[in-house]
C-alpha atoms as a PDB file:
ATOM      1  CA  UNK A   1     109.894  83.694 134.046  1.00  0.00           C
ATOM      2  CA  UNK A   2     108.198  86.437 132.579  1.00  0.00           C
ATOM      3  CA  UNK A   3     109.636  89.268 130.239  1.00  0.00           C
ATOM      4  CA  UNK A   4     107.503  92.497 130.179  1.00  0.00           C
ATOM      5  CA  UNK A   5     110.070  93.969 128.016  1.00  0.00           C
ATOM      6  CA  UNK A   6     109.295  92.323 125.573  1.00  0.00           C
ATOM      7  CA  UNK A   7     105.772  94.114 124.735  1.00  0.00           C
ATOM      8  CA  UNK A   8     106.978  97.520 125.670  1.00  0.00           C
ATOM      9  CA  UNK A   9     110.244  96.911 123.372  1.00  0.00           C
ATOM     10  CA  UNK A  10     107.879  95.604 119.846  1.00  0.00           C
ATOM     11  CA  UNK A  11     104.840  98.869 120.755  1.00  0.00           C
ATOM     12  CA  UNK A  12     108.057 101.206 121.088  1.00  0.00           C
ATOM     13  CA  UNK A  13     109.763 100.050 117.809  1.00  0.00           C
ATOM     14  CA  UNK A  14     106.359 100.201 116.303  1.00  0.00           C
ATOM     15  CA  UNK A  15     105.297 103.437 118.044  1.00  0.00           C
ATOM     16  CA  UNK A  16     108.692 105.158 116.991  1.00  0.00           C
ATOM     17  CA  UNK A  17     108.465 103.738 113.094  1.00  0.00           C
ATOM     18  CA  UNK A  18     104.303 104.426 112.631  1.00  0.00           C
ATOM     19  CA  UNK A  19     105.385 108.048 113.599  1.00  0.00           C
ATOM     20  CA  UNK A  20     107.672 108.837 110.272  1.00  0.00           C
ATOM     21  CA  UNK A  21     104.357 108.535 108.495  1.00  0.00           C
ATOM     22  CA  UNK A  22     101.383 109.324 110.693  1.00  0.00           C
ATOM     23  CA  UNK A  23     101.495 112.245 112.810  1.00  0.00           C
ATOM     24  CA  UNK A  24     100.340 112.190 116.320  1.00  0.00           C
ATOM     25  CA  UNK A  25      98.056 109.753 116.638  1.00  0.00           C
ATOM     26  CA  UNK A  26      99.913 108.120 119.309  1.00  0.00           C
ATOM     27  CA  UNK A  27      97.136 106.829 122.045  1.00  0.00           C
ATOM     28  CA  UNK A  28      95.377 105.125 118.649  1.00  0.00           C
ATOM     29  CA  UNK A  29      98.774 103.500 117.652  1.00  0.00           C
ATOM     30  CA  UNK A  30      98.952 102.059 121.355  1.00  0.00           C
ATOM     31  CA  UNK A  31      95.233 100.689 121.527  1.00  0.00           C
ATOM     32  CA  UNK A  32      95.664  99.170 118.060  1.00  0.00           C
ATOM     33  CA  UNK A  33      99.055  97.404 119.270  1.00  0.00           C
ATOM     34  CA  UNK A  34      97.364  96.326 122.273  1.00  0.00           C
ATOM     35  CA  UNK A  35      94.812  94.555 120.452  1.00  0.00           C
ATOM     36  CA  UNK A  36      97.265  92.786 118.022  1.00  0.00           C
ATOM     37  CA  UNK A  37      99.166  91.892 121.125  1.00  0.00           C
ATOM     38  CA  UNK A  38      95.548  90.198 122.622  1.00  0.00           C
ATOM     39  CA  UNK A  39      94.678  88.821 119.844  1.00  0.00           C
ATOM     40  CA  UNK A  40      91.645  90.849 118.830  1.00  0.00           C
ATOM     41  CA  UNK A  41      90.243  93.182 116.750  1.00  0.00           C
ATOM     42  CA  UNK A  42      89.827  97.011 116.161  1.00  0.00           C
ATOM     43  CA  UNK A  43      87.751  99.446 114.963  1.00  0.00           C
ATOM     44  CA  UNK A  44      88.400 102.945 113.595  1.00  0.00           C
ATOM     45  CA  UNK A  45      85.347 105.256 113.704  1.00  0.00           C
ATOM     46  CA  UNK A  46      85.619 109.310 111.966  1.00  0.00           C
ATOM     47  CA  UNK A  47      85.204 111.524 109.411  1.00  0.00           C
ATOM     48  CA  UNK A  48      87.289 110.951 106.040  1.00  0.00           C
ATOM     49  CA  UNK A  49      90.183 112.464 106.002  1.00  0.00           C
ATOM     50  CA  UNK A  50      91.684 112.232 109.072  1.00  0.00           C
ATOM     51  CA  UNK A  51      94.613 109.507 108.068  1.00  0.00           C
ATOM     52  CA  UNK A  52      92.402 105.988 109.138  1.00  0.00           C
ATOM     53  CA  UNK A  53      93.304 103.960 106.118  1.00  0.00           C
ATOM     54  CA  UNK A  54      97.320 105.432 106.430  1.00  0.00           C
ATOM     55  CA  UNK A  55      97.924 104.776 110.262  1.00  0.00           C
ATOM     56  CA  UNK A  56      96.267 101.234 109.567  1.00  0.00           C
ATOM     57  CA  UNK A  57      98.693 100.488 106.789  1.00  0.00           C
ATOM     58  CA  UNK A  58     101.576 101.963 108.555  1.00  0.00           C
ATOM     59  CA  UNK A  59     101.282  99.347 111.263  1.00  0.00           C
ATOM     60  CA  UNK A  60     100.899  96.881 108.489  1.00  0.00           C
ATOM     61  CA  UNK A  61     104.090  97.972 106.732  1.00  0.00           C
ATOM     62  CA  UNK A  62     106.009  98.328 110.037  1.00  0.00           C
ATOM     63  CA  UNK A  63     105.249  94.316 110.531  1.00  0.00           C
ATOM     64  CA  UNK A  64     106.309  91.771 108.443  1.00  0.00           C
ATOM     65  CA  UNK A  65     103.005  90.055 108.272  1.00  0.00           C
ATOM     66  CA  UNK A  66     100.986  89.737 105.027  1.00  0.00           C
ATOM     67  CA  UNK A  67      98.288  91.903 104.663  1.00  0.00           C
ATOM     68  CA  UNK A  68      95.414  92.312 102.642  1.00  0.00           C
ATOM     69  CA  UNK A  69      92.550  95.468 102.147  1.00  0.00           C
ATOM     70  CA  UNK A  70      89.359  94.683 101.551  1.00  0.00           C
ATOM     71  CA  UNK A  71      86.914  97.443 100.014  1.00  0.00           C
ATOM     72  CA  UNK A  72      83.454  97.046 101.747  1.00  0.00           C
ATOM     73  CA  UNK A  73      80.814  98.195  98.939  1.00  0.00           C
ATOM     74  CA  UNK A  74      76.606  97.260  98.883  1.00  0.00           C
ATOM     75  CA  UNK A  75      77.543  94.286  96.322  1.00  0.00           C
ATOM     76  CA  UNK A  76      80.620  92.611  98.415  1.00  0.00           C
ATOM     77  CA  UNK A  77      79.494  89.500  98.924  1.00  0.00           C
ATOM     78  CA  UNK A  78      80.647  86.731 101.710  1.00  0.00           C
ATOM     79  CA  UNK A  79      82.588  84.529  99.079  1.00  0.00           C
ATOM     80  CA  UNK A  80      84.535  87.697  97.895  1.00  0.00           C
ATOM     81  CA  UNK A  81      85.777  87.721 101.440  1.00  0.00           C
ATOM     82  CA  UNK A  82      86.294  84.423 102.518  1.00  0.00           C
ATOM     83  CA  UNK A  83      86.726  82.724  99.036  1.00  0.00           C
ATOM     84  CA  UNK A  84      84.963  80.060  96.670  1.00  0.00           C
ATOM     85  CA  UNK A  85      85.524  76.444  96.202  1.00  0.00           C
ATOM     86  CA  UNK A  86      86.064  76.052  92.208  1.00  0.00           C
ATOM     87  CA  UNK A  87      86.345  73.309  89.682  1.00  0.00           C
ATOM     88  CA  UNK A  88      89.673  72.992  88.145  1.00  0.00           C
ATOM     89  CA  UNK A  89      89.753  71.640  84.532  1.00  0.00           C
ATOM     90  CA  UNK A  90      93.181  70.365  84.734  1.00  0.00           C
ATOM     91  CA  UNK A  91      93.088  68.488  87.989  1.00  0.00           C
ATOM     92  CA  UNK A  92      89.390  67.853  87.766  1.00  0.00           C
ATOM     93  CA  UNK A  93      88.818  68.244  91.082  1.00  0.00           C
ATOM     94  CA  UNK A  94      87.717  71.460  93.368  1.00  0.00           C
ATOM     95  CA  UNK A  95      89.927  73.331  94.555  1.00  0.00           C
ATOM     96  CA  UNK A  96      89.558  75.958  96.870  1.00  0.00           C
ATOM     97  CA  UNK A  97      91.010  79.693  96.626  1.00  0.00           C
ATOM     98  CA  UNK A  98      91.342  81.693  99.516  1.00  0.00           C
ATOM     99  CA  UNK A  99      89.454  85.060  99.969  1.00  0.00           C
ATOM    100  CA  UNK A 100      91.416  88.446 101.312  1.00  0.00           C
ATOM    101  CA  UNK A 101      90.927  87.151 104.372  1.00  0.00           C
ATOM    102  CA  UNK A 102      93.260  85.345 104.377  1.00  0.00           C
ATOM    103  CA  UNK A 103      96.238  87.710 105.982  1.00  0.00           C
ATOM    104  CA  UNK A 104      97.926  88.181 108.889  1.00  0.00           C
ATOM    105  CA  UNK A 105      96.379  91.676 108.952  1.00  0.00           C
ATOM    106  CA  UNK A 106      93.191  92.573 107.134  1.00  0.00           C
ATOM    107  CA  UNK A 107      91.834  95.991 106.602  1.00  0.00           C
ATOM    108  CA  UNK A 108      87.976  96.237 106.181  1.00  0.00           C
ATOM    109  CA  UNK A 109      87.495  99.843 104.755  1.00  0.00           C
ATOM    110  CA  UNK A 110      84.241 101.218 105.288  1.00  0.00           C
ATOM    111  CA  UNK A 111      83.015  98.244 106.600  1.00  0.00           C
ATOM    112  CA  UNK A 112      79.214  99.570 107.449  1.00  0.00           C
ATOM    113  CA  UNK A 113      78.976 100.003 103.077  1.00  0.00           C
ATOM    114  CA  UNK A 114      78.622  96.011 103.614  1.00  0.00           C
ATOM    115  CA  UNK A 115      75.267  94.321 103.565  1.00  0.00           C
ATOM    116  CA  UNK A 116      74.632  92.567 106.969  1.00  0.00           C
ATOM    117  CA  UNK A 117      74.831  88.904 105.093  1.00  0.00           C
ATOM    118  CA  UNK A 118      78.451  89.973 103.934  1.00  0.00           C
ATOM    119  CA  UNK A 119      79.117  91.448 107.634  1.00  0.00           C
ATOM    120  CA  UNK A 120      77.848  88.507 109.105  1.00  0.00           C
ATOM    121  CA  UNK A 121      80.479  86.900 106.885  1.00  0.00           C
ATOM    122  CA  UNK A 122      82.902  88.143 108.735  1.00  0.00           C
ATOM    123  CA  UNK A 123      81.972  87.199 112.051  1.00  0.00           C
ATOM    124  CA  UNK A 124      83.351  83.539 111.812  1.00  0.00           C
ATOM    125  CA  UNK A 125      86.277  85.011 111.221  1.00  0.00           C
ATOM    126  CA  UNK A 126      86.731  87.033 113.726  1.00  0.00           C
ATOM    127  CA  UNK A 127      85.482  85.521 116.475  1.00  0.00           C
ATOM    128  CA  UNK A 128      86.933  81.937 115.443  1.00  0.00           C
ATOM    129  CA  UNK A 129      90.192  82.745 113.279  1.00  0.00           C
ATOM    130  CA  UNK A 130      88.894  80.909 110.828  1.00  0.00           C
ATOM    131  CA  UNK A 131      86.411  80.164 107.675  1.00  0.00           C
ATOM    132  CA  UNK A 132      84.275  77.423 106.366  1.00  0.00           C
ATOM    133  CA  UNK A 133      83.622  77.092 102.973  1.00  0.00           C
ATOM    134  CA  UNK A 134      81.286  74.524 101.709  1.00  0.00           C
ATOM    135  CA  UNK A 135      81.359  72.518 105.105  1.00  0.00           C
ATOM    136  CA  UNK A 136      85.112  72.842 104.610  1.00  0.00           C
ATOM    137  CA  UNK A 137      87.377  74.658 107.710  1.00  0.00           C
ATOM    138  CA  UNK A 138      90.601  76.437 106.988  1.00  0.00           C
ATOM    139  CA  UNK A 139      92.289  77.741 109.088  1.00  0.00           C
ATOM    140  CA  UNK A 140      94.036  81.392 109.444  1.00  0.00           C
ATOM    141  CA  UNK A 141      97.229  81.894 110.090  1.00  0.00           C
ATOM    142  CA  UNK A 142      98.518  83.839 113.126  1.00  0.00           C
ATOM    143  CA  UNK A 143      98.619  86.388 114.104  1.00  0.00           C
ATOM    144  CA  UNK A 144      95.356  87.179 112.585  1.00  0.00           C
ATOM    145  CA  UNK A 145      93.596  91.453 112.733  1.00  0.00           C
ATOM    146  CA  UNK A 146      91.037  92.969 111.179  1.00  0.00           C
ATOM    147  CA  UNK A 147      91.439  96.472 111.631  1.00  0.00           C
ATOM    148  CA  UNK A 148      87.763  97.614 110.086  1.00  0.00           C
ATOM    149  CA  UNK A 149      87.090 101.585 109.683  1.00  0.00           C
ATOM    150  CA  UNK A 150      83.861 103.280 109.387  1.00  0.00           C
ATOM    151  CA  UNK A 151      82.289 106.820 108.901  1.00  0.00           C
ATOM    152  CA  UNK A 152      80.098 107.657 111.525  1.00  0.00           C
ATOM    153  CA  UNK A 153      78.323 110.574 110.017  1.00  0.00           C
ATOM    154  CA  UNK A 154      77.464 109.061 106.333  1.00  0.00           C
ATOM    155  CA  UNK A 155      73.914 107.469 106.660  1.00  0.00           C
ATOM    156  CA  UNK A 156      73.542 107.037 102.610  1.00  0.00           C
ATOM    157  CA  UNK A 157      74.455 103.130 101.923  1.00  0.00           C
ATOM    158  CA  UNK A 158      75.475 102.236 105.216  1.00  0.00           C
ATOM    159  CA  UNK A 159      73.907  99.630 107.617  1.00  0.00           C
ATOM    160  CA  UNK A 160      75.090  99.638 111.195  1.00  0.00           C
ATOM    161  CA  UNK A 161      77.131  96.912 112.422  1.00  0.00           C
ATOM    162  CA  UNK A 162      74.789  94.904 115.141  1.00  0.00           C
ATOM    163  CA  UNK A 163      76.078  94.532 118.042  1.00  0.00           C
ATOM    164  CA  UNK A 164      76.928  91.121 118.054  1.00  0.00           C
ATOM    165  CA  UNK A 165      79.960  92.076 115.523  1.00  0.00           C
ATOM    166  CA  UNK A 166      80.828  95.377 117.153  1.00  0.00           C
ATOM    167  CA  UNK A 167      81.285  93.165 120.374  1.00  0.00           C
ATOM    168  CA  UNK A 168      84.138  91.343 118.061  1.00  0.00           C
ATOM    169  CA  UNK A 169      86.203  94.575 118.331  1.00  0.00           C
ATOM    170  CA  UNK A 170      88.333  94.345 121.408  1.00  0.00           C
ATOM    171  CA  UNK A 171      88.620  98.200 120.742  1.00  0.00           C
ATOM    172  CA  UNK A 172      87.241 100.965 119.444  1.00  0.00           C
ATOM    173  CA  UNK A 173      89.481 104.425 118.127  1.00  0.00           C
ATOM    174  CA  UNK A 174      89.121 107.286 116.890  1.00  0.00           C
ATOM    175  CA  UNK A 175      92.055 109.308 114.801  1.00  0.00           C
ATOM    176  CA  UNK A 176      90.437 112.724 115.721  1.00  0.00           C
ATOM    177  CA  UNK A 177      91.070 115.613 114.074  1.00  0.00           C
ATOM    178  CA  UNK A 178      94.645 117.391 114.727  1.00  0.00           C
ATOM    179  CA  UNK A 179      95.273 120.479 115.938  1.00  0.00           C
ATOM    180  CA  UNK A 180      97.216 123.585 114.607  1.00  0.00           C
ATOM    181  CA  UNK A 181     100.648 122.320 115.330  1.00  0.00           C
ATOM    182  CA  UNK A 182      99.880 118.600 114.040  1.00  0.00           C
ATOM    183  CA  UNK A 183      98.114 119.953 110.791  1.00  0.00           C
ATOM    184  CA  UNK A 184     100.909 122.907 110.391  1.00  0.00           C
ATOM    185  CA  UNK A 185     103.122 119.469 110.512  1.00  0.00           C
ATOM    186  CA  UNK A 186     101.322 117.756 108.004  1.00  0.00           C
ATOM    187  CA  UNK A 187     101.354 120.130 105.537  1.00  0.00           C
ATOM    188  CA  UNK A 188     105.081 120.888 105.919  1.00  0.00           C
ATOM    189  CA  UNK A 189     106.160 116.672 105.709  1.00  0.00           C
ATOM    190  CA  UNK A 190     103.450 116.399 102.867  1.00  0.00           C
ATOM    191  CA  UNK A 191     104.546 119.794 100.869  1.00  0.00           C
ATOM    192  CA  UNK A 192     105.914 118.002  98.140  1.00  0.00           C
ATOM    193  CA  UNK A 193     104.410 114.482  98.013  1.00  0.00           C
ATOM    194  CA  UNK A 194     101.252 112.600  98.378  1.00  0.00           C
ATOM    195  CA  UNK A 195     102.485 109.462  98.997  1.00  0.00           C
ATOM    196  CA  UNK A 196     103.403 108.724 103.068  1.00  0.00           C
ATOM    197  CA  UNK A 197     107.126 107.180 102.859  1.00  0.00           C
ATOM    198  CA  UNK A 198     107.349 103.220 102.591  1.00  0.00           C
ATOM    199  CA  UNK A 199     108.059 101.982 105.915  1.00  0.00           C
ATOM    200  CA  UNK A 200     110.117  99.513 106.927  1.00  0.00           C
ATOM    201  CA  UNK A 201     109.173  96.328 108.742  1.00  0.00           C
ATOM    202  CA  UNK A 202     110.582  96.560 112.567  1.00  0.00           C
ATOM    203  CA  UNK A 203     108.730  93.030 114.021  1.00  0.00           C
ATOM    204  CA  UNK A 204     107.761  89.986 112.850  1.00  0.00           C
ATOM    205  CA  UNK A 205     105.014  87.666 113.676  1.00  0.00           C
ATOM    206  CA  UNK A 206     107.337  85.537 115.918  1.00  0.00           C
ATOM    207  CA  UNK A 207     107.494  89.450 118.048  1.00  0.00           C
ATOM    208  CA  UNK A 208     104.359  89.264 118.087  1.00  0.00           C
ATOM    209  CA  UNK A 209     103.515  86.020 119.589  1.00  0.00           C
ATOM    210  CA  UNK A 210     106.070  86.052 121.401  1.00  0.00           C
ATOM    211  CA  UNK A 211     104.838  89.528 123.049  1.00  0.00           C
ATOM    212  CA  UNK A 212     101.324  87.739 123.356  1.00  0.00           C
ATOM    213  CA  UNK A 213     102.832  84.786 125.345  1.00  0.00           C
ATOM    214  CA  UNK A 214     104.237  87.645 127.849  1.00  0.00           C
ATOM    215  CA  UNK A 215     100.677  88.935 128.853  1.00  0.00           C
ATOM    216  CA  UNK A 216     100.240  86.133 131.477  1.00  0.00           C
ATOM    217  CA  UNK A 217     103.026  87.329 133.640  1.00  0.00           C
ATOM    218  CA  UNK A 218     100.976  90.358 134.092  1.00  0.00           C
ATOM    219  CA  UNK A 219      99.913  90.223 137.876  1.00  0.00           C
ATOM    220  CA  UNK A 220      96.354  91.038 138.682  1.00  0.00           C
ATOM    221  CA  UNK A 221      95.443  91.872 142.728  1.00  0.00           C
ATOM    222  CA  UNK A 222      92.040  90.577 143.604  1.00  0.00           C
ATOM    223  CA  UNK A 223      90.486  93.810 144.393  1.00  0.00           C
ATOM    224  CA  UNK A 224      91.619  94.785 140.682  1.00  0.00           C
ATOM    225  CA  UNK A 225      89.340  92.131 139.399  1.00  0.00           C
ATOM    226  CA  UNK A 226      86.470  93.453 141.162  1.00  0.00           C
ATOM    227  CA  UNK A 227      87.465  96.945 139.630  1.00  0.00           C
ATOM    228  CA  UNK A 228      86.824  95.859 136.660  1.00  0.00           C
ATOM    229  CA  UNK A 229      83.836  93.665 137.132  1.00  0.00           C
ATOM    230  CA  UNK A 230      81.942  97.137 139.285  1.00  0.00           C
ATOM    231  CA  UNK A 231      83.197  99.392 136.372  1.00  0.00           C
ATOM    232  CA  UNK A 232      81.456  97.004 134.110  1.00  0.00           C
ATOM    233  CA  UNK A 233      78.414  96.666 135.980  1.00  0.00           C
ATOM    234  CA  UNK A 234      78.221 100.998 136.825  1.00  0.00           C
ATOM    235  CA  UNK A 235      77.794 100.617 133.019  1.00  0.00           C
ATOM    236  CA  UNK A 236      74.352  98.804 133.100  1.00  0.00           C
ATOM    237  CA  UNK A 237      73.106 101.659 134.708  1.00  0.00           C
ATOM    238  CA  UNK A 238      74.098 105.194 132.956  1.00  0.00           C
ATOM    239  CA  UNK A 239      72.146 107.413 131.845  1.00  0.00           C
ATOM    240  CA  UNK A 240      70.444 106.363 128.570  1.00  0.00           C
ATOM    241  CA  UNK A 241      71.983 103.005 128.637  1.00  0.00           C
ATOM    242  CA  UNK A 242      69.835 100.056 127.532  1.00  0.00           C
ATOM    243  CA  UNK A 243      72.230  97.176 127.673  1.00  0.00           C
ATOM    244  CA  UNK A 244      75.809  97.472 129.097  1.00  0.00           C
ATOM    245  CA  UNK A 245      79.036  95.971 129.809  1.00  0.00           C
ATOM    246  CA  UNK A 246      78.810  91.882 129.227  1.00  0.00           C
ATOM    247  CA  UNK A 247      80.986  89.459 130.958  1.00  0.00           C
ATOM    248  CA  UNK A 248      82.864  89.520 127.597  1.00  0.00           C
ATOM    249  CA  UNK A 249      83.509  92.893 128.138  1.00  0.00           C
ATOM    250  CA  UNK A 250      84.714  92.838 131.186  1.00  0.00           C
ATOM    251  CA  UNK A 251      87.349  89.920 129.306  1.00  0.00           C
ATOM    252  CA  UNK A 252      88.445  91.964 126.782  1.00  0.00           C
ATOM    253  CA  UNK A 253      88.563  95.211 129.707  1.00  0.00           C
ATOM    254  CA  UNK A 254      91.128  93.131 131.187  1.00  0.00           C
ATOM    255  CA  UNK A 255      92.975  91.575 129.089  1.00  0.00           C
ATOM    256  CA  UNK A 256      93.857  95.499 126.872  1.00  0.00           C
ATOM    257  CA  UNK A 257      94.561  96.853 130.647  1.00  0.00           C
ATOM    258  CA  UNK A 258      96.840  94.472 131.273  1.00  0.00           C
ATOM    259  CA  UNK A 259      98.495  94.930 127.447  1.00  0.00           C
ATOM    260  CA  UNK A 260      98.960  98.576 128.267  1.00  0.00           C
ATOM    261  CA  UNK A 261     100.272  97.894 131.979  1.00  0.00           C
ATOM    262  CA  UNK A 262     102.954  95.831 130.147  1.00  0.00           C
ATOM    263  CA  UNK A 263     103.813  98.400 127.543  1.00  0.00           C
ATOM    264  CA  UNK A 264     104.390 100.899 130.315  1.00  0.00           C
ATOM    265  CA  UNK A 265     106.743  98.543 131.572  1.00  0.00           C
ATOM    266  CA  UNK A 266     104.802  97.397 134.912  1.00  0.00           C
ATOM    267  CA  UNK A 267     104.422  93.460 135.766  1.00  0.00           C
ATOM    268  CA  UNK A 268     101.329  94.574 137.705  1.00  0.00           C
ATOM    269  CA  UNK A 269      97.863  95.885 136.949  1.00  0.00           C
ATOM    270  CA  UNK A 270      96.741  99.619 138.456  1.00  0.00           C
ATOM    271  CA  UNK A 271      93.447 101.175 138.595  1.00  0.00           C
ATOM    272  CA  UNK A 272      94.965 103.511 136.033  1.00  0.00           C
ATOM    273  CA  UNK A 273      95.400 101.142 133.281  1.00  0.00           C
ATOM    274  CA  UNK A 274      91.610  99.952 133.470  1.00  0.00           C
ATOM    275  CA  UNK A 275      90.247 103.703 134.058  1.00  0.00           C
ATOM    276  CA  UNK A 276      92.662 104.656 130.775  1.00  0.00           C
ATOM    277  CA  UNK A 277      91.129 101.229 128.388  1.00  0.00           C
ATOM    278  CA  UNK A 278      87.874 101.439 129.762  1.00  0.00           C
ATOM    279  CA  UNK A 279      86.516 104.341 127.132  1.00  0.00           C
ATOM    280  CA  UNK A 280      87.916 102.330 124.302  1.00  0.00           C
ATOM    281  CA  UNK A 281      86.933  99.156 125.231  1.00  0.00           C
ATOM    282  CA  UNK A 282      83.303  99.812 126.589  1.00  0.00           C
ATOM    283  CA  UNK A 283      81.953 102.168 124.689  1.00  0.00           C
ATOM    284  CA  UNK A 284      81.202 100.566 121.228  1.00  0.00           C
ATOM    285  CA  UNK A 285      79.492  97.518 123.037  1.00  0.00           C
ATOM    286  CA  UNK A 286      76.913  99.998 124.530  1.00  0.00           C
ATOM    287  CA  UNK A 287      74.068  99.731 123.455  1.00  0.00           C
ATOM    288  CA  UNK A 288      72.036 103.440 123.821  1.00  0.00           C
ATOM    289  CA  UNK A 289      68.839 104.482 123.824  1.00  0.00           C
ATOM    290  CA  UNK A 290      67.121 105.824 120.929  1.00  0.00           C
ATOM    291  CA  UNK A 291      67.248 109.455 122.489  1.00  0.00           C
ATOM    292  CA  UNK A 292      71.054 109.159 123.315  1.00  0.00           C
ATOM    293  CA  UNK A 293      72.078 106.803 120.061  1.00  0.00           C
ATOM    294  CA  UNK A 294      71.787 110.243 117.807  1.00  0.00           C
ATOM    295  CA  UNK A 295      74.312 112.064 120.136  1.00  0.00           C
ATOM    296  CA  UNK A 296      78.172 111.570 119.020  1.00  0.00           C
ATOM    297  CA  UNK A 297      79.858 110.571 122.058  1.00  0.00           C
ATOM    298  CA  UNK A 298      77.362 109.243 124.506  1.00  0.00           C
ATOM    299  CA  UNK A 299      78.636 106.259 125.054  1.00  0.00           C
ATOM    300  CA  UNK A 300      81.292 107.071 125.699  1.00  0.00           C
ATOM    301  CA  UNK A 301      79.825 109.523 128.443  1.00  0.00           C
ATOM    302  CA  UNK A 302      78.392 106.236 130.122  1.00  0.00           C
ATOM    303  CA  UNK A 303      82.079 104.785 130.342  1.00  0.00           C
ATOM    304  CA  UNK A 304      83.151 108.281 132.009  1.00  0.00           C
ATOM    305  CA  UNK A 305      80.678 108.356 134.121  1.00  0.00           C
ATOM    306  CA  UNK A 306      80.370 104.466 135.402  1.00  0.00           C
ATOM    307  CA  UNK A 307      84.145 105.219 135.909  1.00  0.00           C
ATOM    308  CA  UNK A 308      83.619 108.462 137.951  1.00  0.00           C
ATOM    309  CA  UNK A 309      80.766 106.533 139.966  1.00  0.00           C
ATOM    310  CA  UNK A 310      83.362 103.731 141.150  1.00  0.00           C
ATOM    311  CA  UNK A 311      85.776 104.168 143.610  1.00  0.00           C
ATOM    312  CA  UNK A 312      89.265 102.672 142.895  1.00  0.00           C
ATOM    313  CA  UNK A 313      90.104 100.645 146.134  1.00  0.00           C
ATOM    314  CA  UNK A 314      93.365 102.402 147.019  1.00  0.00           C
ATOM    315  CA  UNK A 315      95.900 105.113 145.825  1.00  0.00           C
ATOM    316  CA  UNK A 316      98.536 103.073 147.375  1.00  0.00           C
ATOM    317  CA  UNK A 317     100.477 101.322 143.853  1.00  0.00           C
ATOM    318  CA  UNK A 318     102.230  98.877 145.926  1.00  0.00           C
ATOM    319  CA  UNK A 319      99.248  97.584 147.122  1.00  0.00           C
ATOM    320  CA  UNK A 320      98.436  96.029 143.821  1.00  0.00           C
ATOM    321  CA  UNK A 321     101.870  94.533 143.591  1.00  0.00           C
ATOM    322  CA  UNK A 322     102.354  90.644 143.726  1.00  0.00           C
ATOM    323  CA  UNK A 323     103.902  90.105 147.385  1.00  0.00           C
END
């Protein structure tokens, strides 16, 4: 049998512990649990300042999972990430010595400052959990995240991620900026310190997996699966779209609805859950036309509007219930 409490129970401890340090950011906490619970990848795109590299170390802290932060610069190179086989005098043999990478959780800040051979670096990691060194494979342990955050407004020393690593990301958020009541907040918790409290850890990996193991007993109606694959497909044809949804994306569309189904505490998909995810998990693996690619948001205007051009097959809940 399968227990959905346990996902809503570990994103509500971690939801309720993120918040004594980061102040409402709540639908990015959820999307970034959601992809630790899959097993994938996120990416935080906006302006400096608006508390990317604190609510990624506040989930960090609120686990008890190593973690590591990597500072993407022009000069990083691939063995600086991964790490370097060396000779060692003593033994006289090589040895090898892990890279950063190797953490439960890794944070790659500013990762479009990287050169695309040190980006590309990170791709085996990501997409295979794990590196090879010198024909050599080591493993990473698991849970394994890379939580990556970028500017999207600095063009000075940046090269865009290609889209064969931005598909990596199973999602895609954005902090925002607050408004009056969140930043009058802010200023009142943060009066008299810089530092954000140390937080204390509320899961463990064994939550975590344990959580992940759960996502199976998630039921999906057929009709939801051919939701998702139309949603996916309206995609392909947006305005200024050039390449849309993949099969892959339709995966990871999915697999983060049915995370997020589970945290709500349902056993069973709705049209909801997939119209909520879609946004964040479509829209960085659009690729846009050169007219719409300068406009902020636009591809995310092709999610909105693929979802506004398909029809969700009923309003009836229970008919998306396992009989």
């Amino acid at each position: 049998m399968f227990d959905m409490e346990k996902i809503k129970n570990l994103y509500e401890k971690l939801r309720k512990n993120i918040a004594l340090a980061v102040i409402g950011r709540d639908e990015a906490v959820k999307f970034l649990t959601a992809a630790l619970i899959c097993g994938g990848h996120a990416v935080i795109t906006d302006v400096p300042g608006t508390g990317k590299t604190l609510l990624t170390k506040s989930l960090a802290s609120s686990l008890s999972l190593s973690f590591s932060r990597i500072q993407f610069t022009p000069d990083l190179m691939p063995s600086d990430v991964t790490g370097i086989r060396y000779f060692n005098m003593k033994t006289q043999e090589f040895e090898f010595l892990p890279g950063p990478v190797f953490a439960n959780i890794v944070m790659a800040d500013e990762i479009n400052r990287a050169t695309p051979k040190t980006q590309a670096g990170m791709l085996e990691c990501m997409a295979e959990h794990q590196v090879t060194v010198d024909g050599e494979l080591h493993r990473l342990d698991e849970p394994f995240m890379v939580i990556a955050t970028q500017n999207p407004i600095e063009s000075s020393g940046v090269y865009e991620l290609p889209e064969a690593q931005l598909d990596r990301f199973l999602v895609s958020v954005s902090t925002g900026l607050p408004g009056r009541a969140e930043t009058v907040d802010i200023l009142r918790r943060y009066d008299k310190r810089s530092e954000a409290p140390v937080l204390s850890a509320v899961a463990s990996a064994d939550d975590v997996l344990s959580a992940r193991a759960e996502l199976d007993g998630v039921y999906v109606s057929d009709v939801l699966y051919e939701y998702v694959a139309d949603v996916c497909a309206a995609t392909r044809h947006a305005d200024g779209v050039e390449l849309g949804a993949s099969p892959r994306a339709a995966q990871a569309l999915l697999s983060v609805s049915k995370c997020v189904a589970a945290m709500r505490g349902g056993d069973h998909l709705l049209p909801d859950d997939v119209k909520e995810c879609a946004p964040v998990v479509l829209s960085h693996r659009l690729v846009m036309s050169a007219a719409y690619s300068m406009r902020r948001g636009s591809a995310k205007e092709a999610v909105l509007s693929a979802l506004s051009r398909t029809p969700a097959p009923t309003e009836d809940p229970s008919a998306y219930k396992l009989k």
